[in-house]
N, C-alpha and C. Protein backbone atom coordinates (compact mmCIF):
# COMPACT_ATOMS: atom_id res chain seq x y z
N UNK A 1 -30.92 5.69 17.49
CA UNK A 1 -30.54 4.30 17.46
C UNK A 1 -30.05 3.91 18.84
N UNK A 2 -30.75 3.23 19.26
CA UNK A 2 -30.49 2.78 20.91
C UNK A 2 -29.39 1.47 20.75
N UNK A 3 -28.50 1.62 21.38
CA UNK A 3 -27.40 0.58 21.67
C UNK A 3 -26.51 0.52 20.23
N UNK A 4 -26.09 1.35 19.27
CA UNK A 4 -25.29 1.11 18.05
C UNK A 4 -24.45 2.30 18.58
N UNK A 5 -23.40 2.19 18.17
CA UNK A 5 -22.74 2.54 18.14
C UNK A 5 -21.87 4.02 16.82
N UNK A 6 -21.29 4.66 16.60
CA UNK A 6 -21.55 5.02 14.86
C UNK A 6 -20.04 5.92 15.51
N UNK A 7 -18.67 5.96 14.32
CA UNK A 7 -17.65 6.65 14.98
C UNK A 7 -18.06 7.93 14.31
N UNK A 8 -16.99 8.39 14.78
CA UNK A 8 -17.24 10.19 14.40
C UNK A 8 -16.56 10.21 12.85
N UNK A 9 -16.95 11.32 12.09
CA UNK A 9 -16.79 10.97 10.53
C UNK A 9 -15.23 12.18 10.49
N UNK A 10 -14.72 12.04 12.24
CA UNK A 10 -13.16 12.50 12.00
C UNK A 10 -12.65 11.27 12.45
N UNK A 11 -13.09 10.31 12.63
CA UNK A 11 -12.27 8.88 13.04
C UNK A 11 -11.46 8.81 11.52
N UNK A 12 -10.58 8.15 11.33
CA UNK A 12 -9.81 8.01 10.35
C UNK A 12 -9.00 6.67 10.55
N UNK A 13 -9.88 5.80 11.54
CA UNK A 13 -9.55 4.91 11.59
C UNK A 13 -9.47 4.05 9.98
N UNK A 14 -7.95 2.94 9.45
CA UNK A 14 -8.38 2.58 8.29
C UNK A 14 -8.17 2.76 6.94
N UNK A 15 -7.93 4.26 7.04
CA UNK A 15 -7.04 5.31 6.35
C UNK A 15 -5.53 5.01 6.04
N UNK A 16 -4.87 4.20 5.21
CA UNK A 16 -3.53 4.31 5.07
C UNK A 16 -2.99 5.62 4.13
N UNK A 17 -2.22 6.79 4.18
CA UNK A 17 -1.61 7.47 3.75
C UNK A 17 0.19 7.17 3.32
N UNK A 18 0.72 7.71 2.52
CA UNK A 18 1.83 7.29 1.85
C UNK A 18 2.92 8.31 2.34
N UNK A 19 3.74 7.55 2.80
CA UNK A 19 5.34 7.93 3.57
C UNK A 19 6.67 7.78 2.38
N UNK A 20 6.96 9.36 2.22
CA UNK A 20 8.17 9.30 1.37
C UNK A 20 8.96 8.29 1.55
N UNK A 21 9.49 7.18 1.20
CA UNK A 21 11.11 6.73 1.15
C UNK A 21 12.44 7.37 1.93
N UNK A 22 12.27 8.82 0.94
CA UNK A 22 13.08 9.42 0.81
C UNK A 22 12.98 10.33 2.54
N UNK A 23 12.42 11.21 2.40
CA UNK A 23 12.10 12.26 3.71
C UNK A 23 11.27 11.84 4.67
N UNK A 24 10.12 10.23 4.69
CA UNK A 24 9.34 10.14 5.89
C UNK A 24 8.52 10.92 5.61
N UNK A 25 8.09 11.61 4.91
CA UNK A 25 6.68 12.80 5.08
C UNK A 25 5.69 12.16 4.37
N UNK A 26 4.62 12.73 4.61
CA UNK A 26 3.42 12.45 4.11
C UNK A 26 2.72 13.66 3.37
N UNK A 27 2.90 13.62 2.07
CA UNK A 27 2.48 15.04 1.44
C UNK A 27 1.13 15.48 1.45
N UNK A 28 0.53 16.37 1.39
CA UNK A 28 -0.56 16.73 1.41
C UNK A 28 -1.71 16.04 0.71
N UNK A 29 -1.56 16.25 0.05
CA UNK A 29 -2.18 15.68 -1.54
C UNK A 29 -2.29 14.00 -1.28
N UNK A 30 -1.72 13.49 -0.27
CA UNK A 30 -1.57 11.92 -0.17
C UNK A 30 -1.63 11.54 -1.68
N UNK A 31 -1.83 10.08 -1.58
CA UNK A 31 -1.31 9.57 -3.04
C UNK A 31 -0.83 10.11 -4.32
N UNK A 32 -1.88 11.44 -4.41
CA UNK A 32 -1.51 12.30 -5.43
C UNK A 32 -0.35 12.77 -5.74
N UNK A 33 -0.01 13.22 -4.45
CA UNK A 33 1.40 14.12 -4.27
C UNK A 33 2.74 13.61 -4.47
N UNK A 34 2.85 12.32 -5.30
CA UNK A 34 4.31 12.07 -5.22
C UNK A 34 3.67 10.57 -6.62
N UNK A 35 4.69 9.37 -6.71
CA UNK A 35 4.83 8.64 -7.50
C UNK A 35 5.33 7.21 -6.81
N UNK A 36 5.17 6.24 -7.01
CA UNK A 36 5.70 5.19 -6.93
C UNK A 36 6.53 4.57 -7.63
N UNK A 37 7.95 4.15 -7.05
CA UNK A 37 9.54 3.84 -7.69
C UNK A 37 9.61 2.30 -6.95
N UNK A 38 9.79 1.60 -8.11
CA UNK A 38 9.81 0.23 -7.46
C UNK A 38 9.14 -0.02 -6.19
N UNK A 39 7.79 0.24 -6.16
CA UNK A 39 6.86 -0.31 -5.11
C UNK A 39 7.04 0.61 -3.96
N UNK A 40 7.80 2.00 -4.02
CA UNK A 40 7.80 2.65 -3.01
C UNK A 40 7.59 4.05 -3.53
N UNK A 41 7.01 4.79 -2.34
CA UNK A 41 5.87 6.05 -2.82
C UNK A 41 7.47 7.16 -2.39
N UNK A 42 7.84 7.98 -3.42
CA UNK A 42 8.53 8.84 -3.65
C UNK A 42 7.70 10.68 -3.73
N UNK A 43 7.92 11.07 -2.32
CA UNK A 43 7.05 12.63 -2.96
C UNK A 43 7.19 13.53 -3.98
N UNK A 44 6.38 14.36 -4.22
CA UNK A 44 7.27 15.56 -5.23
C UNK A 44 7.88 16.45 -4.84
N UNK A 45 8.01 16.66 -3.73
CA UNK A 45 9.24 17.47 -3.23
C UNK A 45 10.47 16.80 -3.50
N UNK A 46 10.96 15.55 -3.31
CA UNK A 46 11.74 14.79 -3.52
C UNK A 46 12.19 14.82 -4.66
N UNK A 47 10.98 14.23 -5.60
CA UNK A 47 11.16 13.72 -7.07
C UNK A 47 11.62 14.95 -7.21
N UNK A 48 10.85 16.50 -7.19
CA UNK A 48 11.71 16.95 -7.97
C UNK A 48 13.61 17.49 -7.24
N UNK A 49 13.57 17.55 -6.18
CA UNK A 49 14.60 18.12 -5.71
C UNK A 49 16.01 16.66 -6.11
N UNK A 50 15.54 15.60 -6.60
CA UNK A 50 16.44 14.66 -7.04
C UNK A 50 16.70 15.29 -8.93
N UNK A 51 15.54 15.46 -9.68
CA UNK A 51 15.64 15.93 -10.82
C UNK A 51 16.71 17.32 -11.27
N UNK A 52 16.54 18.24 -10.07
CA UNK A 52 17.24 19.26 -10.48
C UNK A 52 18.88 18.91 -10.12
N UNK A 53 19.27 17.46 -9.15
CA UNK A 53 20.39 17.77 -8.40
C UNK A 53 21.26 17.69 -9.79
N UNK A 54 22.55 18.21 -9.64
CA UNK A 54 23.87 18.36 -10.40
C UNK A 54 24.82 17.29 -10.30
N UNK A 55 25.56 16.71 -10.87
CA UNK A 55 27.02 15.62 -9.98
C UNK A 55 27.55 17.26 -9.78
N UNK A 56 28.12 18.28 -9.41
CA UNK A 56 28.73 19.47 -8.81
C UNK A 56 28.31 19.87 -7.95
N UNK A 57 27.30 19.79 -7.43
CA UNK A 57 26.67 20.85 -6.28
C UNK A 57 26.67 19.83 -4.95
N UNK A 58 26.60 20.95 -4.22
CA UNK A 58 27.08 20.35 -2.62
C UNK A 58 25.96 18.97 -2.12
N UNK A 59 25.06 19.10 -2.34
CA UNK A 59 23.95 18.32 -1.83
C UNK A 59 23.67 17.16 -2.67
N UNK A 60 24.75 17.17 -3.72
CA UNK A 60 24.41 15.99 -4.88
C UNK A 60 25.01 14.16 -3.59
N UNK A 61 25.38 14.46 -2.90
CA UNK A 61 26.21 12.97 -2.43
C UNK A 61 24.68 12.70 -1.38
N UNK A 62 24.36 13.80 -0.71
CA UNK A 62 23.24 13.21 0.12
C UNK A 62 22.37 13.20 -0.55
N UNK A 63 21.73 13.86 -1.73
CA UNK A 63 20.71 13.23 -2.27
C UNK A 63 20.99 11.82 -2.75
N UNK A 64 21.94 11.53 -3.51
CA UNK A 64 22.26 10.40 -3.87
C UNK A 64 22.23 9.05 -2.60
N UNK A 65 22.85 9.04 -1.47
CA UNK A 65 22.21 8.79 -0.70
C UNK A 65 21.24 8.62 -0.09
N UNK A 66 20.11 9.66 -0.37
CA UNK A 66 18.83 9.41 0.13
C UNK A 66 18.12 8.34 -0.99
N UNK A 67 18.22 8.49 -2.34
CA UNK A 67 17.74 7.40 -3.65
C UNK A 67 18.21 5.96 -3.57
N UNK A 68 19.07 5.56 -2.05
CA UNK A 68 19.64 4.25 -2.49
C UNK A 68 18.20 3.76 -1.24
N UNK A 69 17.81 4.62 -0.52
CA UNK A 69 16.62 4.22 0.34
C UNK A 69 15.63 3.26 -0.57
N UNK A 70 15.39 3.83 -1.58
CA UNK A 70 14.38 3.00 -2.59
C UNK A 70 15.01 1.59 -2.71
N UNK A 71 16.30 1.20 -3.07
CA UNK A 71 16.63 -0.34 -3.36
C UNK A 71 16.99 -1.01 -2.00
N UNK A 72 17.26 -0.13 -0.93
CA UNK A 72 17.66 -0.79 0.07
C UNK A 72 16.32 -1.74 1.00
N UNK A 73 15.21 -1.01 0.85
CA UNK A 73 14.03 -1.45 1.92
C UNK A 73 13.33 -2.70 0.65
């Protein structure tokens, strides 16, 4: 094809992928890998590391903290 142009089929131009709330990451699995909480994409690393937290255990105040990310944006 003389004068066209064609991108490379690693362009990924176009491509939107889904950014935890919570951690900023982008899970592997894209869309798959996590859930949407009031219009915002929550991973499963997250989801579950919020499921197991305790009100006792040390990391319960910053997780809790990280879940107010969802109502705040």
């Amino acid at each position: 094809m003389v004068g066209s142009r064609r991108r490379p089929a690693t362009d990924k131009k176009g491509i939107l992928l889904p950014v935890c709330v919570v951690c900023d990451q982008t899970p592997p699995l894209g869309i798959a890998g996590g859930i949407l909480v009031s219009g915002h994409f929550l991973c499963t690393r997250c989801e579950e590391e919020i499921v197991r937290a305790r009100v006792g255990d040390s990391g319960y105040c910053q997780i809790k903290e990280k879940i107010k990310k969802i109502w705040r944006c």
